[in-house]
PDB file of N, CA and C in Angstrom:
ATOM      1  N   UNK A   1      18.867  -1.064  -4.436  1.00  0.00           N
ATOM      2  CA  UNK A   1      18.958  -1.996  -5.526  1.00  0.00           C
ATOM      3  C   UNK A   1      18.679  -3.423  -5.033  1.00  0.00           C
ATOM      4  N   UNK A   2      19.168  -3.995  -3.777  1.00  0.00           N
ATOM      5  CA  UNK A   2      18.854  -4.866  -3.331  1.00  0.00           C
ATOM      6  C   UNK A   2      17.591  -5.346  -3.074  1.00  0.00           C
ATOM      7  N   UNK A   3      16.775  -4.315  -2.418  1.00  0.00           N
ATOM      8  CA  UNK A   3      15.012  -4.356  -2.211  1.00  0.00           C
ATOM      9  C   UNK A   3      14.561  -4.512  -3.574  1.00  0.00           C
ATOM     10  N   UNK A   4      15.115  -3.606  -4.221  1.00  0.00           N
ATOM     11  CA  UNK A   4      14.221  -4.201  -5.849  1.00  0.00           C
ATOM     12  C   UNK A   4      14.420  -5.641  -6.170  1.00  0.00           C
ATOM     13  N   UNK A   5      15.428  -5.991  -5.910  1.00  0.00           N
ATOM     14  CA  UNK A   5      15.377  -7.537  -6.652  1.00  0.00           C
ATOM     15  C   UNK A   5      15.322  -8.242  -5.750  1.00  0.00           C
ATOM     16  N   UNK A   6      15.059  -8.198  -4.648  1.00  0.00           N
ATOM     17  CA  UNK A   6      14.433  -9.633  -3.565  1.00  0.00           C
ATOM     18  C   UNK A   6      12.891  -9.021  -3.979  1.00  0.00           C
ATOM     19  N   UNK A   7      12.269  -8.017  -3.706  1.00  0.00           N
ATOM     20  CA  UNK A   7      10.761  -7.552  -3.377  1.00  0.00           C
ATOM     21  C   UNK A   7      10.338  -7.550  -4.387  1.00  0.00           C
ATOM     22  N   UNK A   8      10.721  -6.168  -4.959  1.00  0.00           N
ATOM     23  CA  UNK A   8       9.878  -5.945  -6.427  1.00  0.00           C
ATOM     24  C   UNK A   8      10.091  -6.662  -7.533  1.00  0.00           C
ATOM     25  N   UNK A   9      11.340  -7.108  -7.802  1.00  0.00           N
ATOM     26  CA  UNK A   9      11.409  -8.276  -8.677  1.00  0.00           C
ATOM     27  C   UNK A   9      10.256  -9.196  -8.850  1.00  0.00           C
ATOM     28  N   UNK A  10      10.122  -9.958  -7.280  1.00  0.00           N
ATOM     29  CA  UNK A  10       9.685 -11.252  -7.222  1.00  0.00           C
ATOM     30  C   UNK A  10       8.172 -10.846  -7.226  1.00  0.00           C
ATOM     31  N   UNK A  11       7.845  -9.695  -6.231  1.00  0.00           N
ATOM     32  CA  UNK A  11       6.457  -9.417  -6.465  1.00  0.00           C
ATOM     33  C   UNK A  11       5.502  -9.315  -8.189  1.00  0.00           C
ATOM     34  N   UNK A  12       6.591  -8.599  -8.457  1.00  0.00           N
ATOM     35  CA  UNK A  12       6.022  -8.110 -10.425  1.00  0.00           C
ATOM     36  C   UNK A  12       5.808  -9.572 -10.802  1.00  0.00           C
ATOM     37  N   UNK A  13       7.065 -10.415 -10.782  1.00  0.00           N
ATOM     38  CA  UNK A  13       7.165 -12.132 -11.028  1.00  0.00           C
ATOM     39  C   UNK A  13       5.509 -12.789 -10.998  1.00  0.00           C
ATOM     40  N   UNK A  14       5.543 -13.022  -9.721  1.00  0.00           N
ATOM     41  CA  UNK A  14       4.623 -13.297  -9.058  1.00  0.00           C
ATOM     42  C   UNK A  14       2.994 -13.130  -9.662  1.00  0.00           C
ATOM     43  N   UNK A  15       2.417 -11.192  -9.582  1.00  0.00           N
ATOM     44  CA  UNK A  15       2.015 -10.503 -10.282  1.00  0.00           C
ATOM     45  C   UNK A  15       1.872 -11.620 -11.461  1.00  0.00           C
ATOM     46  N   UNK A  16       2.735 -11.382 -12.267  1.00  0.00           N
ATOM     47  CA  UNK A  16       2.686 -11.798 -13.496  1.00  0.00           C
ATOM     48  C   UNK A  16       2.337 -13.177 -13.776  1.00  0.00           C
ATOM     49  N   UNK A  17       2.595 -14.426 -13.094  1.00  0.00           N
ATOM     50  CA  UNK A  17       2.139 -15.628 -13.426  1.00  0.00           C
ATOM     51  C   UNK A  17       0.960 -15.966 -12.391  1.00  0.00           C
ATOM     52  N   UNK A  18      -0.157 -14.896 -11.772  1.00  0.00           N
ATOM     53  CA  UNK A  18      -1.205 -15.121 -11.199  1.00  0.00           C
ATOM     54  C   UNK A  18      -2.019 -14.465 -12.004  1.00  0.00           C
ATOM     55  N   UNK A  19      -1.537 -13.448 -12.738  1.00  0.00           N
ATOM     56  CA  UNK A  19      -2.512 -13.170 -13.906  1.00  0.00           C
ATOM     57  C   UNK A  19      -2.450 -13.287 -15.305  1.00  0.00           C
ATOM     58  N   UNK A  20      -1.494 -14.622 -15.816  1.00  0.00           N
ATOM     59  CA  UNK A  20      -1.359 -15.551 -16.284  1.00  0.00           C
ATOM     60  C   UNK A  20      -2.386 -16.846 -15.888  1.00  0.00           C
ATOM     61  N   UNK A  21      -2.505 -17.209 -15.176  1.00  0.00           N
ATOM     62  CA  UNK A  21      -3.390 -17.835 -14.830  1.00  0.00           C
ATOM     63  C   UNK A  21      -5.272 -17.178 -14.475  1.00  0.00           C
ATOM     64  N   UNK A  22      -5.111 -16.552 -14.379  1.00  0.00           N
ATOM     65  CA  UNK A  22      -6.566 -15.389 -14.144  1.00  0.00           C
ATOM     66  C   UNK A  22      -7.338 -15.820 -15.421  1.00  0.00           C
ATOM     67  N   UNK A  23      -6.430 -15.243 -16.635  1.00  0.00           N
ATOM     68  CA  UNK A  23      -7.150 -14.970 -17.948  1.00  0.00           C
ATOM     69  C   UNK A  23      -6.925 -16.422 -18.254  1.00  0.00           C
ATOM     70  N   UNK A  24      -7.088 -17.372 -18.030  1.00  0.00           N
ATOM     71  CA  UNK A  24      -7.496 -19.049 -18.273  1.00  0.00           C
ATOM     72  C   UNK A  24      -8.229 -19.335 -17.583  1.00  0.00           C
ATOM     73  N   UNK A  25      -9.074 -18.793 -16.728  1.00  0.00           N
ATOM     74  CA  UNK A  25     -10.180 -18.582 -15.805  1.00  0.00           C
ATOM     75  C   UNK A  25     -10.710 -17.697 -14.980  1.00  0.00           C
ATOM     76  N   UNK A  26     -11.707 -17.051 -16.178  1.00  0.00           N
ATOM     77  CA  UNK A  26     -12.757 -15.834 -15.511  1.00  0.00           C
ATOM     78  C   UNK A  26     -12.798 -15.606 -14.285  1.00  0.00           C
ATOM     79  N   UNK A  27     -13.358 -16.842 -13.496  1.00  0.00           N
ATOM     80  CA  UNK A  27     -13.758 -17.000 -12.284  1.00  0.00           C
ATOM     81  C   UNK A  27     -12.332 -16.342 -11.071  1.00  0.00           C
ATOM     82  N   UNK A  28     -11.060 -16.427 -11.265  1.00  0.00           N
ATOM     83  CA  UNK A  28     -10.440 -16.589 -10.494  1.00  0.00           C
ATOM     84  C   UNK A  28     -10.208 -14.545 -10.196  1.00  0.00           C
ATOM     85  N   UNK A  29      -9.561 -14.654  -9.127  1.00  0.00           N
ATOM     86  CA  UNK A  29      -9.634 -13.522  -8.155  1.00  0.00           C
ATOM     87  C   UNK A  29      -8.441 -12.298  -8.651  1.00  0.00           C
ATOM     88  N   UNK A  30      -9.003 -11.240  -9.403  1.00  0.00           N
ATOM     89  CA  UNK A  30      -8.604 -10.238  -9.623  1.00  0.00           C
ATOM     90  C   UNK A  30      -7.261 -10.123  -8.967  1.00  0.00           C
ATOM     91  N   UNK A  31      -5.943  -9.629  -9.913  1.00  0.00           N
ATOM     92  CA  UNK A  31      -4.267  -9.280  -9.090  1.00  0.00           C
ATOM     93  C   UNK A  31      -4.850  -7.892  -8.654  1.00  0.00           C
ATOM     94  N   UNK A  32      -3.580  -7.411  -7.465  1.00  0.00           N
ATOM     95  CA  UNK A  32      -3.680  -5.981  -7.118  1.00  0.00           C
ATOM     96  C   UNK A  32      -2.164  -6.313  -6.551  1.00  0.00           C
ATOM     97  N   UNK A  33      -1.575  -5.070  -6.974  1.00  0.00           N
ATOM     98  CA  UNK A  33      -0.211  -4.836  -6.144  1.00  0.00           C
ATOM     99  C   UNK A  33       0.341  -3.524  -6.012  1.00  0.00           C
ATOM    100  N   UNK A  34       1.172  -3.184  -5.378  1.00  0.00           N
ATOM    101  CA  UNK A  34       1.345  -1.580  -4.948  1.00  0.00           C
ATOM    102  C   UNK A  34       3.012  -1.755  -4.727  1.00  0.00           C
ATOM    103  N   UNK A  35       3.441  -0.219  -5.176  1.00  0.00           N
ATOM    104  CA  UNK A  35       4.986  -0.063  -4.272  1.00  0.00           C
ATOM    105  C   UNK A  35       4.629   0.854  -3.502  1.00  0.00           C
ATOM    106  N   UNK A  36       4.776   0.721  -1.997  1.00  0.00           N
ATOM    107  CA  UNK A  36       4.519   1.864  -1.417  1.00  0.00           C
ATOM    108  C   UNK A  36       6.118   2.535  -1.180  1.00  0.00           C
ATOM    109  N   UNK A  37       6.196   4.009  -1.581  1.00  0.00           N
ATOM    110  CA  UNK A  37       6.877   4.975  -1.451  1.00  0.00           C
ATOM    111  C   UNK A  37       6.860   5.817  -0.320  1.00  0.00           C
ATOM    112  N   UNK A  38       6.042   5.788   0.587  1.00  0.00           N
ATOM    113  CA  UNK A  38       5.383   7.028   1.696  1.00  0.00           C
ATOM    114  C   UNK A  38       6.334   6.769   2.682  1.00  0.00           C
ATOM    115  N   UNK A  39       7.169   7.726   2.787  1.00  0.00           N
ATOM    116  CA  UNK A  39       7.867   7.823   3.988  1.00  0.00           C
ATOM    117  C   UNK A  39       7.420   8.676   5.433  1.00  0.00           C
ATOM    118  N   UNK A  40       7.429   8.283   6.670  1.00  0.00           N
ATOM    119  CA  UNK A  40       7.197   8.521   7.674  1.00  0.00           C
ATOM    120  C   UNK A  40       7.763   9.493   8.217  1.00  0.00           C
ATOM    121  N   UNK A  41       7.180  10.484   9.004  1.00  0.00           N
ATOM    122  CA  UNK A  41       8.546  11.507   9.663  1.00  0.00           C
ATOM    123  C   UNK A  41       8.517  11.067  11.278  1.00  0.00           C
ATOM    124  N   UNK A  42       7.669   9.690  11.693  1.00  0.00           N
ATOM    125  CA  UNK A  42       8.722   9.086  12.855  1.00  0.00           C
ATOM    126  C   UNK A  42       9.884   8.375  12.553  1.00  0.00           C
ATOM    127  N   UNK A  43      10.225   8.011  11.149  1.00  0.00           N
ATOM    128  CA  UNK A  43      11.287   6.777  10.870  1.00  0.00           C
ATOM    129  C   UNK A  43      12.713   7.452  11.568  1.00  0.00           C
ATOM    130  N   UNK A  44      13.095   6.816  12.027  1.00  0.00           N
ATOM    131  CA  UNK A  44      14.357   7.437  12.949  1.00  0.00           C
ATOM    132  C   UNK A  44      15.515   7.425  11.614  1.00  0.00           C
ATOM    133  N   UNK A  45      15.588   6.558  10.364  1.00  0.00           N
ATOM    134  CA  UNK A  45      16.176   6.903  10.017  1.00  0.00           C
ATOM    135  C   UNK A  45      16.758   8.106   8.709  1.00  0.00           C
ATOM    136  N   UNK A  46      18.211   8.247   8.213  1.00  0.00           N
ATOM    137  CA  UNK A  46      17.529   9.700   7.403  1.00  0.00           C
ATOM    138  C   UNK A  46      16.930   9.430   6.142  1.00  0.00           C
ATOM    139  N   UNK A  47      16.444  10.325   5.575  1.00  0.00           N
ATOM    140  CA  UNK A  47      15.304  10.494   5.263  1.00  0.00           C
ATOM    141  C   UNK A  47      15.946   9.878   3.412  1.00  0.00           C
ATOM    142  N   UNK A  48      17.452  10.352   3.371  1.00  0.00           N
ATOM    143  CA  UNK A  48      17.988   9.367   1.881  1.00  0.00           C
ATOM    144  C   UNK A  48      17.348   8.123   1.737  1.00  0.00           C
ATOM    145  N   UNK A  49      17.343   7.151   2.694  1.00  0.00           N
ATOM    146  CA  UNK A  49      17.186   5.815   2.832  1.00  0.00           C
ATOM    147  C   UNK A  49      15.914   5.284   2.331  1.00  0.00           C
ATOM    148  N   UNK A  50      14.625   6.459   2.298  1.00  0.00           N
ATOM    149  CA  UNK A  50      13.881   5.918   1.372  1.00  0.00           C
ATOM    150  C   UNK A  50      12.822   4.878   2.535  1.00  0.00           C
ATOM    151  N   UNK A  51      12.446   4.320   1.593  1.00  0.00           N
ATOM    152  CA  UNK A  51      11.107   3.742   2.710  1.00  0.00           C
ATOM    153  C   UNK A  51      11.778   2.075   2.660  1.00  0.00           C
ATOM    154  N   UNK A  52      11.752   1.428   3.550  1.00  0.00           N
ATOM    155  CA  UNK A  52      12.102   0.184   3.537  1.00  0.00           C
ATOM    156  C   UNK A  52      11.022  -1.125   4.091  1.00  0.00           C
ATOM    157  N   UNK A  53      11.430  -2.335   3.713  1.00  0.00           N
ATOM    158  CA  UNK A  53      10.689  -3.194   3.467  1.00  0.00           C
ATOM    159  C   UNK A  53       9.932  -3.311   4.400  1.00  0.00           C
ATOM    160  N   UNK A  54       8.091  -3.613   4.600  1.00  0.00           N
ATOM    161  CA  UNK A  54       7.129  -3.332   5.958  1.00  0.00           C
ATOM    162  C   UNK A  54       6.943  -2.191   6.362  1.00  0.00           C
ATOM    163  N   UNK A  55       7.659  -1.543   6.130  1.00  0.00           N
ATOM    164  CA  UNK A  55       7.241   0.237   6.858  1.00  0.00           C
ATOM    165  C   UNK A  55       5.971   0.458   6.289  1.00  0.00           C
ATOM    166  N   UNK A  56       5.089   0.168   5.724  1.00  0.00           N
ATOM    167  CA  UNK A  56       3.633   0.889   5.404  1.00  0.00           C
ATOM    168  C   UNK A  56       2.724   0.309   6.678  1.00  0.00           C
ATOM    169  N   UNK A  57       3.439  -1.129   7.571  1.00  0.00           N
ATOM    170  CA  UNK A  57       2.653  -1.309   8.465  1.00  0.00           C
ATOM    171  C   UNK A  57       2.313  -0.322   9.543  1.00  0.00           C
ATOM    172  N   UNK A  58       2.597   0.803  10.200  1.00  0.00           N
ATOM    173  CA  UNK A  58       2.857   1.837  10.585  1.00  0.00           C
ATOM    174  C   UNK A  58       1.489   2.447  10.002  1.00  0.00           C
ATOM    175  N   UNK A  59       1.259   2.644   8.807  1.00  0.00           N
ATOM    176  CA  UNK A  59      -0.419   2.855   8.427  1.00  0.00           C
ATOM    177  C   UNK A  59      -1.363   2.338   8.239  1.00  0.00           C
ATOM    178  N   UNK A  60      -0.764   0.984   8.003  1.00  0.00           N
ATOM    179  CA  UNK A  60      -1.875  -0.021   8.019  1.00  0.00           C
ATOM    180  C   UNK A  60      -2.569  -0.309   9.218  1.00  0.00           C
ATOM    181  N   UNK A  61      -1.787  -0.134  10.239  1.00  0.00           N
ATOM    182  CA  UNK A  61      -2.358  -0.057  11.077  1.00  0.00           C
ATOM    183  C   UNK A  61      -2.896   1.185  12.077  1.00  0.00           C
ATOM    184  N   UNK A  62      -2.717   2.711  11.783  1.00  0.00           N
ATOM    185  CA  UNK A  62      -3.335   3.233  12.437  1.00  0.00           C
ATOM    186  C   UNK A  62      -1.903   4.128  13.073  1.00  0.00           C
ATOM    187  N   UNK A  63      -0.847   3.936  13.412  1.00  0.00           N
ATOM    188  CA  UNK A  63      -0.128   4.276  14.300  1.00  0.00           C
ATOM    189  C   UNK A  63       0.171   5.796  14.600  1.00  0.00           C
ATOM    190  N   UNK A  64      -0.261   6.941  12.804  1.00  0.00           N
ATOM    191  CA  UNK A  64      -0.172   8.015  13.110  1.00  0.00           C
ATOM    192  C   UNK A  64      -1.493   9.045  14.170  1.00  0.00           C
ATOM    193  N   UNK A  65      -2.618   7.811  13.828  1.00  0.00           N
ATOM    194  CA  UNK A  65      -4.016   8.239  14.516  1.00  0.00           C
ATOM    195  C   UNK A  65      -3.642   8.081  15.940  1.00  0.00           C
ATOM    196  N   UNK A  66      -3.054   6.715  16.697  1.00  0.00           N
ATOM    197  CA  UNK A  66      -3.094   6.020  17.900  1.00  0.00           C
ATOM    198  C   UNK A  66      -1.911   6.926  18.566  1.00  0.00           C
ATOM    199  N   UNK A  67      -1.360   7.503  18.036  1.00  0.00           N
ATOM    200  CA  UNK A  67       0.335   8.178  18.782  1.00  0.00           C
ATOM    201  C   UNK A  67       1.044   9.580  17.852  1.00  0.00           C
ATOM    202  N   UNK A  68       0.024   9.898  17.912  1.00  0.00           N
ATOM    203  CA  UNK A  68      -0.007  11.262  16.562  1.00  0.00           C
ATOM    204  C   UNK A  68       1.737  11.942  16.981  1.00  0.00           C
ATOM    205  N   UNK A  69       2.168  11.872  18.644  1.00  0.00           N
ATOM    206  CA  UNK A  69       3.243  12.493  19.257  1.00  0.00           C
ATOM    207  C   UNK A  69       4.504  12.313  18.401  1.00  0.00           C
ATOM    208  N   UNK A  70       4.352  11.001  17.952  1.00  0.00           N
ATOM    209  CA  UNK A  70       5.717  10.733  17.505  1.00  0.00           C
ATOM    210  C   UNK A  70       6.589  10.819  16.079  1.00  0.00           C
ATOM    211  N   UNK A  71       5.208  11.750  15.664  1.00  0.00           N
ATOM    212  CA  UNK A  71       5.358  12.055  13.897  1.00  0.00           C
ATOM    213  C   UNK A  71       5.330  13.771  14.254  1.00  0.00           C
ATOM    214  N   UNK A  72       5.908  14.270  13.346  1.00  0.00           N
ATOM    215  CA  UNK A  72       6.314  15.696  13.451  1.00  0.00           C
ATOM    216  C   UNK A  72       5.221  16.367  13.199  1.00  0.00           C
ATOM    217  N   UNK A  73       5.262  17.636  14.161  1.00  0.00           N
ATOM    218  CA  UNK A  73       4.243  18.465  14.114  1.00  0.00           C
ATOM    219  C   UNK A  73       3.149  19.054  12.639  1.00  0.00           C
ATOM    220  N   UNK A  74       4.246  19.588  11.781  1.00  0.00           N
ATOM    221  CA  UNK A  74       4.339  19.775  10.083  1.00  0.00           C
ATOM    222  C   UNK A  74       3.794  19.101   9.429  1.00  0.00           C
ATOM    223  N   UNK A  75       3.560  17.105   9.934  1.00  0.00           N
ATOM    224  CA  UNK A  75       3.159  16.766   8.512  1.00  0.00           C
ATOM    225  C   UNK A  75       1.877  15.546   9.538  1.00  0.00           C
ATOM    226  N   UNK A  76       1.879  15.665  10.342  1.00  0.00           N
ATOM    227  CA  UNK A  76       0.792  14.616  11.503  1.00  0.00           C
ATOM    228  C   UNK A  76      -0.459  14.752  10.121  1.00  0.00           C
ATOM    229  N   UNK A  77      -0.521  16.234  10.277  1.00  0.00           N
ATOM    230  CA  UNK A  77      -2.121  15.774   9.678  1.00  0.00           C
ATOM    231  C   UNK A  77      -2.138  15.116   8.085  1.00  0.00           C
ATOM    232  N   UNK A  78      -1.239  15.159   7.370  1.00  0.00           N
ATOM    233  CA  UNK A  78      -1.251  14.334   6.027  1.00  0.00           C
ATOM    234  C   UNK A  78      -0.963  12.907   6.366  1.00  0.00           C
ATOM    235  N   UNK A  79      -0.226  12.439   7.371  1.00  0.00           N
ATOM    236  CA  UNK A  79       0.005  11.076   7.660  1.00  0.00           C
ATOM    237  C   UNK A  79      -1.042  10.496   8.136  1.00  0.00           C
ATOM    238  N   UNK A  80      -1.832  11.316   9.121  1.00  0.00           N
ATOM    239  CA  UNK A  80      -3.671  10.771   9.668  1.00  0.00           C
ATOM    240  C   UNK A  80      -3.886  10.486   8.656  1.00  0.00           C
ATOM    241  N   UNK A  81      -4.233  11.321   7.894  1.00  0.00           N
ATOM    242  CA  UNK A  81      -5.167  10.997   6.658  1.00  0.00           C
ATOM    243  C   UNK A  81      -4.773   9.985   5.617  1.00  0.00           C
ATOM    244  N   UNK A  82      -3.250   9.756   5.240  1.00  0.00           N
ATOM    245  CA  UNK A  82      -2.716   9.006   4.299  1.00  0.00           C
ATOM    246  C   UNK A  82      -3.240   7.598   5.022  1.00  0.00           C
ATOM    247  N   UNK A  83      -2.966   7.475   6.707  1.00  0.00           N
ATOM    248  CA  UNK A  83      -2.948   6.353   7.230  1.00  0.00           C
ATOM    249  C   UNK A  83      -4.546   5.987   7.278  1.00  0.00           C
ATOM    250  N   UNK A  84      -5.469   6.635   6.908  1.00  0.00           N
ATOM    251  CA  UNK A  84      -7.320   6.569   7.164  1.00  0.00           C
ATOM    252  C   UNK A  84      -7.313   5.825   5.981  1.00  0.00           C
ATOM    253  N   UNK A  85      -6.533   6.369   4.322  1.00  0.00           N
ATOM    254  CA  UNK A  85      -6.766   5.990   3.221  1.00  0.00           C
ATOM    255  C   UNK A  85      -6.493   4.538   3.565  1.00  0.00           C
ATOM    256  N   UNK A  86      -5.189   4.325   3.552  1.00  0.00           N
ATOM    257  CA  UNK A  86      -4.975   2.779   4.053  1.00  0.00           C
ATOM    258  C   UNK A  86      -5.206   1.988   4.105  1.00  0.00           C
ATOM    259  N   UNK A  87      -6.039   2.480   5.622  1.00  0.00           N
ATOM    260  CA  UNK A  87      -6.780   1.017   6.126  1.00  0.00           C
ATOM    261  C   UNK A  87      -8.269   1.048   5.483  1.00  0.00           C
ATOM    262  N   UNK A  88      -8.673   2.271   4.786  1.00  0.00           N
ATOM    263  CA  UNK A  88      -9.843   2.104   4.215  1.00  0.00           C
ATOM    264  C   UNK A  88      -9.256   0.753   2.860  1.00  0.00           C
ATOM    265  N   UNK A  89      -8.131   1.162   2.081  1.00  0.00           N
ATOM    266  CA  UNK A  89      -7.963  -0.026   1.224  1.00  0.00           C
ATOM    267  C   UNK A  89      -8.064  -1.402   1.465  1.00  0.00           C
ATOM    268  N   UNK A  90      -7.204  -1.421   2.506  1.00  0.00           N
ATOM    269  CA  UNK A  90      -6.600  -2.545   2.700  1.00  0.00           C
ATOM    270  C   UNK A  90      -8.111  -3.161   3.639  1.00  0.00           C
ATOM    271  N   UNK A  91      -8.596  -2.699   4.257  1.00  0.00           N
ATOM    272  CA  UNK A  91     -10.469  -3.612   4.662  1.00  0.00           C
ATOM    273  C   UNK A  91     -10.958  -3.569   3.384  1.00  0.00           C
ATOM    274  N   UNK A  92     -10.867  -2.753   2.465  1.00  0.00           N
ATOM    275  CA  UNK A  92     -11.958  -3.206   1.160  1.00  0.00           C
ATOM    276  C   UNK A  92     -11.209  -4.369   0.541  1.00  0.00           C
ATOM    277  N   UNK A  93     -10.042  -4.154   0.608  1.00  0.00           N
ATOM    278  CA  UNK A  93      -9.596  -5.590  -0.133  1.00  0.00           C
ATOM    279  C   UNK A  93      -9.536  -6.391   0.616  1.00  0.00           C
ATOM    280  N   UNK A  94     -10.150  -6.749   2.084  1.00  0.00           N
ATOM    281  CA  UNK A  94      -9.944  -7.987   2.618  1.00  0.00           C
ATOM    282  C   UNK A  94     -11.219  -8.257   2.673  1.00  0.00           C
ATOM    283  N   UNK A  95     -12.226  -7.132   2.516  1.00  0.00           N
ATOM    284  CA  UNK A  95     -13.649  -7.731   3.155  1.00  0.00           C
ATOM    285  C   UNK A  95     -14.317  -8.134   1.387  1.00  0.00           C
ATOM    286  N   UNK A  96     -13.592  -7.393   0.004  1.00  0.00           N
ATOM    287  CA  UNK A  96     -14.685  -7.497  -0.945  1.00  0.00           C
ATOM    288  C   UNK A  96     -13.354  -8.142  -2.391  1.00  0.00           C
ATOM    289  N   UNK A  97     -12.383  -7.789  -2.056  1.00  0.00           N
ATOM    290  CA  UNK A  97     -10.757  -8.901  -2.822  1.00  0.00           C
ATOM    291  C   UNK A  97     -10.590  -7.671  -3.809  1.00  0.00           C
ATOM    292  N   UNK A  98     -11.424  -6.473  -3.483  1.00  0.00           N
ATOM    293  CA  UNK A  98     -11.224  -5.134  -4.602  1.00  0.00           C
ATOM    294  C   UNK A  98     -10.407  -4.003  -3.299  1.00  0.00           C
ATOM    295  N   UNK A  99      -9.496  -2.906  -3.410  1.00  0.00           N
ATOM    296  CA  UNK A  99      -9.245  -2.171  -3.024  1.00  0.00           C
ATOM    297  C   UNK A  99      -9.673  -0.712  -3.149  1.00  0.00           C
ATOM    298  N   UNK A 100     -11.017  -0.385  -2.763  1.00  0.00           N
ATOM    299  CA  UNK A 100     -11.487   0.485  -2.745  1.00  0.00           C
ATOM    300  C   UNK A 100     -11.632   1.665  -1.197  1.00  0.00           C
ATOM    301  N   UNK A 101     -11.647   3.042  -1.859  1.00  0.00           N
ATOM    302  CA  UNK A 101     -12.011   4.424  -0.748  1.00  0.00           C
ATOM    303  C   UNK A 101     -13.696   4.292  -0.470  1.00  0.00           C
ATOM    304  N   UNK A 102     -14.121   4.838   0.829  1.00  0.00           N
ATOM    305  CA  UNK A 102     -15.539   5.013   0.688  1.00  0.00           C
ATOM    306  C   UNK A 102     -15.375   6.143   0.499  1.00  0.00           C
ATOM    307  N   UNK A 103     -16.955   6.339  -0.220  1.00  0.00           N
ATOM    308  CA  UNK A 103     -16.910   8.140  -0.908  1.00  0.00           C
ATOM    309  C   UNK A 103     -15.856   8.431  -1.428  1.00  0.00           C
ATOM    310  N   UNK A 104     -15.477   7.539  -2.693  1.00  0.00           N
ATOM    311  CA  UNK A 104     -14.416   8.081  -3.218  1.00  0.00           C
ATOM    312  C   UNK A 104     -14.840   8.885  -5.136  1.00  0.00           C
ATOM    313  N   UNK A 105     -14.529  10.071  -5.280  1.00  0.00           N
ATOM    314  CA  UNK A 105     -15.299  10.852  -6.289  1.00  0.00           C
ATOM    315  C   UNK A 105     -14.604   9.948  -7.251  1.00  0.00           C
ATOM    316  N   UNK A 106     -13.826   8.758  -7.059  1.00  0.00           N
ATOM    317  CA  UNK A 106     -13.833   7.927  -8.312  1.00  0.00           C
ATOM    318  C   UNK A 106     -12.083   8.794  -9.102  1.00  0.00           C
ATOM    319  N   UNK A 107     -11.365   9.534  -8.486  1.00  0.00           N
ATOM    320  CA  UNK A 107     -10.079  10.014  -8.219  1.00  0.00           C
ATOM    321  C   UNK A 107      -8.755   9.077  -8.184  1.00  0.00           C
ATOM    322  N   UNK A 108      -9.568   8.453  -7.480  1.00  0.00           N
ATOM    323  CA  UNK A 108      -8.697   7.718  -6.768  1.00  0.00           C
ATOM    324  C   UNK A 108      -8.681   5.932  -6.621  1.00  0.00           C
ATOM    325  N   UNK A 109      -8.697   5.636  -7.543  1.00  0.00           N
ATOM    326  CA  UNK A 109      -9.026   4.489  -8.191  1.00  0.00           C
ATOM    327  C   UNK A 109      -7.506   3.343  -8.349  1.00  0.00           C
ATOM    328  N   UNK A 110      -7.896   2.245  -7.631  1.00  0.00           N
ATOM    329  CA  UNK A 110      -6.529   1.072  -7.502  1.00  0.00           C
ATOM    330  C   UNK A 110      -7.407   0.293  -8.771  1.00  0.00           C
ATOM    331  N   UNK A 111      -6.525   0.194  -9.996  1.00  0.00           N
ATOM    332  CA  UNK A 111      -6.489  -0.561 -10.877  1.00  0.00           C
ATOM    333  C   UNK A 111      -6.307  -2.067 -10.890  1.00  0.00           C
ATOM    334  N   UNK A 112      -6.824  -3.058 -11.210  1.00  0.00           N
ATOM    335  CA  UNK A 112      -6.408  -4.203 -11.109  1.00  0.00           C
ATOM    336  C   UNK A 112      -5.156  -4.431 -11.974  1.00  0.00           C
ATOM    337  N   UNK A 113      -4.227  -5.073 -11.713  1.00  0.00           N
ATOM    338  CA  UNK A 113      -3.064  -5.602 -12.097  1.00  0.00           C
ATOM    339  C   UNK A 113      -3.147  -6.146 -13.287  1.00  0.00           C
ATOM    340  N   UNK A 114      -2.596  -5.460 -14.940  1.00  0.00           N
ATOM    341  CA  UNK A 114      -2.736  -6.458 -16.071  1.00  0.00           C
ATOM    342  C   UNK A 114      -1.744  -6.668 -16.673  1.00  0.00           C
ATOM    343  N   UNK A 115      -0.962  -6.719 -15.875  1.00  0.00           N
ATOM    344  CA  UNK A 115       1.023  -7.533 -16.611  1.00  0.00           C
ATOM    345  C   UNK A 115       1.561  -6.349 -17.015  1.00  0.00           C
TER     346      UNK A 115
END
C-alpha cells in the first residue's frame, strides 16, 4: 500500500498532467508508463512480497542472460526472454521516444498513455 502511493500514485499524477499538456501541443512527446509486476526467482526475498521498487533493473539490464546461475533452473529460460523483451523496449524508447519489439506480429503492442 505504501509503494502505491509514493510510486504509482505520483507516477499516474505525473502521467496525467504531461498529457495534459501534450494535447495543447501536437508537437510534444508521446506519455508511456508501465507497472512492472515480474517477479524474479533470484529475489532472495519470499515470493508474498511481490516485486519491489527498481527490481525490473535486473532486466533491464540483462542480468538473467549475463548470470543465468542465479535464477532457478525451471524458469531461466522465460526470464532470458522476458529480460531480451526489455531491453528491446526500453532501446526503442530511448533511441525512437516509442516503446517498441523488433519483429513484433503487432501482439504485443505498448500503448501510449491517454489519462
Amino acid at each position: 500500500m505504501v509503494g502505491d502511493y509514493f510510486f504509482t500514485c505520483d507516477s499516474i499524477w505525473m502521467a496525467d498532467k504531461l498529457t495534459e499538456k501534450r494535447n495543447g501541443n501536437e508537437k510534444s512527446a508521446k506519455v508511456f508508463i508501465y507497472h512492472f509486476a515480474q517477479t524474479s526467482s533470484a529475489n532472495p526475498w519470499p515470493e508474498w512480497t511481490g516485486v519491489m521498487h527498481g527490481y525490473e533493473i535486473e532486466f533491464v539490464f540483462g542480468a538473467p542472460i549475463a548470470n543465468p546461475t542465479a535464477y532457478k533452473k525451471d524458469k531461466i529460460e522465460r526470464e532470458e526472454t522476458f529480460s531480451k523483451k526489455v531491453i528491446q523496449y526500453w532501446t526503442s524508447f530511448a533511441t525512437t521516444g516509442v516503446p517498441r519489439l523488433k519483429n513484433s506480429s503487432g501482439r504485443e503492442v505498448w500503448p501510449a498513455y491517454d489519462g
